[in-house]
C-alpha atoms as a PDB file:
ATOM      1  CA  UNK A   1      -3.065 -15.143 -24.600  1.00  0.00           C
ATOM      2  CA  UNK A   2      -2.400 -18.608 -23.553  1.00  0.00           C
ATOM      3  CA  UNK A   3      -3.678 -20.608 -21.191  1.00  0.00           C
ATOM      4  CA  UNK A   4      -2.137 -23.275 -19.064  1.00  0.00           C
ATOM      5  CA  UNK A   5      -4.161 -26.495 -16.603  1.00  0.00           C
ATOM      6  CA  UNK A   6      -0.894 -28.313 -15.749  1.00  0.00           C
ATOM      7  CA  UNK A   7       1.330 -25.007 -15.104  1.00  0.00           C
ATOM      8  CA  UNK A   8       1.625 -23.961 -11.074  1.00  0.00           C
ATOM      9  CA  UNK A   9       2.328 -20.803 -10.786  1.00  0.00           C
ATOM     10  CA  UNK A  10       5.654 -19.749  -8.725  1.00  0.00           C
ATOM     11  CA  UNK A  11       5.340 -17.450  -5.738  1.00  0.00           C
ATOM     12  CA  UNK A  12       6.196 -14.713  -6.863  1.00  0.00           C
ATOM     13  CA  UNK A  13       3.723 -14.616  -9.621  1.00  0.00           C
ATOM     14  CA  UNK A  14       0.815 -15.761  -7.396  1.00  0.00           C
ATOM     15  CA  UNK A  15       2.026 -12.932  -4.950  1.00  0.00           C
ATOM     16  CA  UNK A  16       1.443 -10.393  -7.512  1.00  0.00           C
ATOM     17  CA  UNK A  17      -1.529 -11.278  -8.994  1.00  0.00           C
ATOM     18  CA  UNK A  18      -3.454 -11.549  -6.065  1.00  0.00           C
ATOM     19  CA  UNK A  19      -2.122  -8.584  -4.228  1.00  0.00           C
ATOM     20  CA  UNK A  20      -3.297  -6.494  -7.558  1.00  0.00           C
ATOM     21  CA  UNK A  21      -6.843  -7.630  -7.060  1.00  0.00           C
ATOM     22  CA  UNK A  22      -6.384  -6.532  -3.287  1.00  0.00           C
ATOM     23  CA  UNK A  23      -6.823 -10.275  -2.105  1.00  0.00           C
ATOM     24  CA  UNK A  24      -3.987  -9.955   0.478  1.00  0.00           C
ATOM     25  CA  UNK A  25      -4.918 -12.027   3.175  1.00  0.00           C
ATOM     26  CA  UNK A  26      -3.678 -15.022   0.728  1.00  0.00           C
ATOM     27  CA  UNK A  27      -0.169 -13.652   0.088  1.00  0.00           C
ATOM     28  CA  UNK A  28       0.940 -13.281   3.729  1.00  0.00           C
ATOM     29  CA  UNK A  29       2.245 -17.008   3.510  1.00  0.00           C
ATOM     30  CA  UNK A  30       3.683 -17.069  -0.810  1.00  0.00           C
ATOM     31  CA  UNK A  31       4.703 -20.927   0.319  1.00  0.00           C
ATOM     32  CA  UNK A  32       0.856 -21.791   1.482  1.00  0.00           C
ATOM     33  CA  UNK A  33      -0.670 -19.870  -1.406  1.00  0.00           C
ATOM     34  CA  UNK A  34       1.365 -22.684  -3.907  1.00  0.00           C
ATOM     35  CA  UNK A  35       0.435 -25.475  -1.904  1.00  0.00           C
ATOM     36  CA  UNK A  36      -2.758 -24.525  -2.059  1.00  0.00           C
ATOM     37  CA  UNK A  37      -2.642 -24.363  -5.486  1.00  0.00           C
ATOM     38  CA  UNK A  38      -1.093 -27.365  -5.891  1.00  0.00           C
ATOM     39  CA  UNK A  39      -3.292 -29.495  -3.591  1.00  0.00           C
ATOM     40  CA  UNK A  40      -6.233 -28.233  -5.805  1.00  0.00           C
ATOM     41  CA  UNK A  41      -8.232 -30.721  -8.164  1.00  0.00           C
ATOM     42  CA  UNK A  42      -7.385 -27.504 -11.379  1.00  0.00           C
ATOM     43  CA  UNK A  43      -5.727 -24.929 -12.108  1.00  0.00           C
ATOM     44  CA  UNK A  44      -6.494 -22.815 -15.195  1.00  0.00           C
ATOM     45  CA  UNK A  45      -3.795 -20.187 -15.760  1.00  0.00           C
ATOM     46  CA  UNK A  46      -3.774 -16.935 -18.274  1.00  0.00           C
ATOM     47  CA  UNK A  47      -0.827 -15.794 -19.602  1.00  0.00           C
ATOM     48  CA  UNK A  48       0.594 -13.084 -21.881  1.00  0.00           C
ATOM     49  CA  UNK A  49       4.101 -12.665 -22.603  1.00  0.00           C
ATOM     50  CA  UNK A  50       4.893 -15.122 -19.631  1.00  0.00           C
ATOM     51  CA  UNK A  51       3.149 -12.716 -17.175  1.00  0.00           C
ATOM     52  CA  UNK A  52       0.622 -14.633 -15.040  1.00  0.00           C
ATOM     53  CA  UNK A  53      -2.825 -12.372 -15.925  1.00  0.00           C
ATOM     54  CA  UNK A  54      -5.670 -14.469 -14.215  1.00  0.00           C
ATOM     55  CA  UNK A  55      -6.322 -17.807 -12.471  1.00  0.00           C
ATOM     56  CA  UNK A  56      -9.187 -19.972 -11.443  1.00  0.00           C
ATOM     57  CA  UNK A  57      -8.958 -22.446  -9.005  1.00  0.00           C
ATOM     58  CA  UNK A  58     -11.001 -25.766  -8.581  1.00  0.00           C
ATOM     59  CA  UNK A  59     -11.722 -28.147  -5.272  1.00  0.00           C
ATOM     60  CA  UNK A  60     -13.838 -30.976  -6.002  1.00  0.00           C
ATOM     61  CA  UNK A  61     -14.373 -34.700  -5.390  1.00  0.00           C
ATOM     62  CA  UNK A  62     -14.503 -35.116  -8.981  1.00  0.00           C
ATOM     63  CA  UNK A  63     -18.517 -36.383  -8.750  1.00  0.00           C
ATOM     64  CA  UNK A  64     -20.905 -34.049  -6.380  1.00  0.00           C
ATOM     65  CA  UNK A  65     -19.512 -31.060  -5.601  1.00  0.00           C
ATOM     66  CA  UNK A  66     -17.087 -28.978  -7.456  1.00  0.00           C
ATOM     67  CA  UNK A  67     -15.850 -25.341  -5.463  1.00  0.00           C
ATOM     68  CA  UNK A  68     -14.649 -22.740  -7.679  1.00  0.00           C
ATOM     69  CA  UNK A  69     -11.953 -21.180  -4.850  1.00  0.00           C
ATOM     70  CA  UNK A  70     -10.318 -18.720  -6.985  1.00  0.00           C
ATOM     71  CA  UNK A  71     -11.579 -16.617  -9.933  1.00  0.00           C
ATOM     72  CA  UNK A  72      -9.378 -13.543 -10.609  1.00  0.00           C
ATOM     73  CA  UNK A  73      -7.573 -11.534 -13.300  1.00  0.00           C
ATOM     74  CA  UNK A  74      -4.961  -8.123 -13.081  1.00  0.00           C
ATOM     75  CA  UNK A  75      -7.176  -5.782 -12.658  1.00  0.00           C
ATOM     76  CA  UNK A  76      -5.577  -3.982 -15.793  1.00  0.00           C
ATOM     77  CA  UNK A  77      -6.467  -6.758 -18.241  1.00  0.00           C
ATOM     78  CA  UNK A  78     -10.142  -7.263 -16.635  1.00  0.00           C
ATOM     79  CA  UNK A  79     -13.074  -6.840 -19.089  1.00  0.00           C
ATOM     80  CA  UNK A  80     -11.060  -8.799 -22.060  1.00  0.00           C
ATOM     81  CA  UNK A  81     -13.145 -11.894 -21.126  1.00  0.00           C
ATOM     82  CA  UNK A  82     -10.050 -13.676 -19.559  1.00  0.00           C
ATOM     83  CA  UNK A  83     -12.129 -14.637 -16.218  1.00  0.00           C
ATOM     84  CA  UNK A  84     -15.342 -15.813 -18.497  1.00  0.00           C
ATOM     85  CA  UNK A  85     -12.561 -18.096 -20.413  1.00  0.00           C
ATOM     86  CA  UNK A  86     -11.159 -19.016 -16.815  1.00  0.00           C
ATOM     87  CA  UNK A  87     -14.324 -20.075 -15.588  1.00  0.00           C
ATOM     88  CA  UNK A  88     -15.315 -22.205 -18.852  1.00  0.00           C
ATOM     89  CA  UNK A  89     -12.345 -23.961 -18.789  1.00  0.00           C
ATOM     90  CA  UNK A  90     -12.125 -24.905 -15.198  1.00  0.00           C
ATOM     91  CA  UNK A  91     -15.827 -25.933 -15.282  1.00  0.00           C
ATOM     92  CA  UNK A  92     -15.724 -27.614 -18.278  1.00  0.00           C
ATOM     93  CA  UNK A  93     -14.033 -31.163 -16.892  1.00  0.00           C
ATOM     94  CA  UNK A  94     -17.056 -30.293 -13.629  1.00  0.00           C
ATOM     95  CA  UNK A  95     -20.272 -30.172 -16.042  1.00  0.00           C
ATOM     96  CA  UNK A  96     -21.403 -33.998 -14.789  1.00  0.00           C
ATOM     97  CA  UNK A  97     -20.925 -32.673 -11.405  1.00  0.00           C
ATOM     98  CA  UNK A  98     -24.636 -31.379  -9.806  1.00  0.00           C
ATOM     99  CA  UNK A  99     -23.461 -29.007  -7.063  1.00  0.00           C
ATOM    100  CA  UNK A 100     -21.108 -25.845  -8.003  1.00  0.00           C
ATOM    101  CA  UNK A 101     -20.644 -23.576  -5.258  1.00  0.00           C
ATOM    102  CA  UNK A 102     -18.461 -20.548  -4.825  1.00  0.00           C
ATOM    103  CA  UNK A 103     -17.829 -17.805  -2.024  1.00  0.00           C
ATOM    104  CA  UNK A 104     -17.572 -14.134  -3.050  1.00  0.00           C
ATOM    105  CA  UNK A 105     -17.767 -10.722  -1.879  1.00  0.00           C
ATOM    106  CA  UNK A 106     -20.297  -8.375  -1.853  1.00  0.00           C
ATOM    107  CA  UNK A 107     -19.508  -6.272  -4.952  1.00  0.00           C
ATOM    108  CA  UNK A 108     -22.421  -5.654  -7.442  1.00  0.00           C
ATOM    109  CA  UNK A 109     -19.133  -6.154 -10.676  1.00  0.00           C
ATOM    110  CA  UNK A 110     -18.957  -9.690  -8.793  1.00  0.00           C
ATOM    111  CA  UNK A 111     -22.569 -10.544  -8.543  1.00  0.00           C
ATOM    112  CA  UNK A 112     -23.284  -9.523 -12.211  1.00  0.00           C
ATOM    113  CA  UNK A 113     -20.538 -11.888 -13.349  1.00  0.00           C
ATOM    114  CA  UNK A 114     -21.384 -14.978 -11.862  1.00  0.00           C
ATOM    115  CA  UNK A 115     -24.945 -14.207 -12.626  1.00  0.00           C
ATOM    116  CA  UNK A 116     -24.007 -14.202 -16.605  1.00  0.00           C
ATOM    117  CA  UNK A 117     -22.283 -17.461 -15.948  1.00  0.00           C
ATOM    118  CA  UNK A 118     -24.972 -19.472 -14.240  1.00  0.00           C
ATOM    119  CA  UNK A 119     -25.086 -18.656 -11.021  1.00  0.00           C
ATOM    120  CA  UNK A 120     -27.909 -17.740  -8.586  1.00  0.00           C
ATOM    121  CA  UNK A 121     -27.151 -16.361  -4.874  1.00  0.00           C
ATOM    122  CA  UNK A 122     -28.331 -19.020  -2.665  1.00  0.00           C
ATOM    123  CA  UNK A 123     -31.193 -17.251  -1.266  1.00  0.00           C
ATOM    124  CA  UNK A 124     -32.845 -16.588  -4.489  1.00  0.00           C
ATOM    125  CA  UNK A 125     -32.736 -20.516  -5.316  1.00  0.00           C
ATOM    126  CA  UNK A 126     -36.394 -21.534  -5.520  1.00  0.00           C
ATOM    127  CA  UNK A 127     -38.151 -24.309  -4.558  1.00  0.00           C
ATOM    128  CA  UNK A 128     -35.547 -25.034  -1.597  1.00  0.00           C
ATOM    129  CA  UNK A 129     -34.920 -24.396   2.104  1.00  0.00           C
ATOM    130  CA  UNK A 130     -31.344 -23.703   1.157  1.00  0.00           C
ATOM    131  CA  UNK A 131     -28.700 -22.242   3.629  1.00  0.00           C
ATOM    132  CA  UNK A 132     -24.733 -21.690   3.680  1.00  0.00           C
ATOM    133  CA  UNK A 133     -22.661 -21.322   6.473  1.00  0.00           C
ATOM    134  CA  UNK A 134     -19.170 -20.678   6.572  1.00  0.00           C
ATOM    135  CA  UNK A 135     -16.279 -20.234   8.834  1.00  0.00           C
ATOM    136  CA  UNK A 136     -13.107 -18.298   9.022  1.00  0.00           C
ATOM    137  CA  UNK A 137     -10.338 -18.723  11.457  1.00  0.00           C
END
């Protein structure tokens, strides 16, 4: 396994991997899906036998807020810790940074896994009035 922070992945490998997790609304536009990529502050990449197995994705200003957009790994290489080491190395150049925040769906698999990496669903954060709002279009 080897994995990459200064590799974008082409289309055609982004296409894949994301359809096989079932996250198609991102591969409807391959050229947007690499420019997102691109325009993103990191890119951690997992690879086996040049075959693109998982990716994380980071947005962040670099000193208040880092956004992990993308965690995901072929679904027939999942529990081989690939997304824990995806998620360590993309938050690793963040850990100065106070507020982490990421977006998922609601899939128990999910929730445990971001639990065992830190995380706590914003409206079990005590001590706060916390909300999050979001918007698709």
């Amino acid at each position: 396994m080897e994995f990459h922070d200064d590799v974008i992945p082409a289309a055609e490998e982004l296409v894949r991997l994301y359809n096989a997790v079932g996250w198609t609304s991102y591969t409807k536009d391959p050229e947007q899906l690499v420019r997102a990529a691109a325009g993103s502050s990191l890119v951690i990449s997992a690879w086996e036998h040049g075959r693109l197995l998982g990716l994380a994705r980071v947005i962040s200003d670099g000193e208040t807020i880092a956004y992990l957009q993308d965690i995901l790994v072929d679904p027939e290489h999942q529990r081989r810790g690939i997304g824990r080491e995806l998620f360590i190395r993309a938050a690793t150049p963040f850990a100065h940074v106070r507020q982490k925040v990421l977006l998922t769906d609601d899939e128990p698999g999910q929730r445990a896994f971001y639990e065992s990496l830190g995380f706590t669903e914003i409206r079990e954060v005590g001590g706060s009035a916390l909300r999050s709002f979001v918007r698709f279009d």
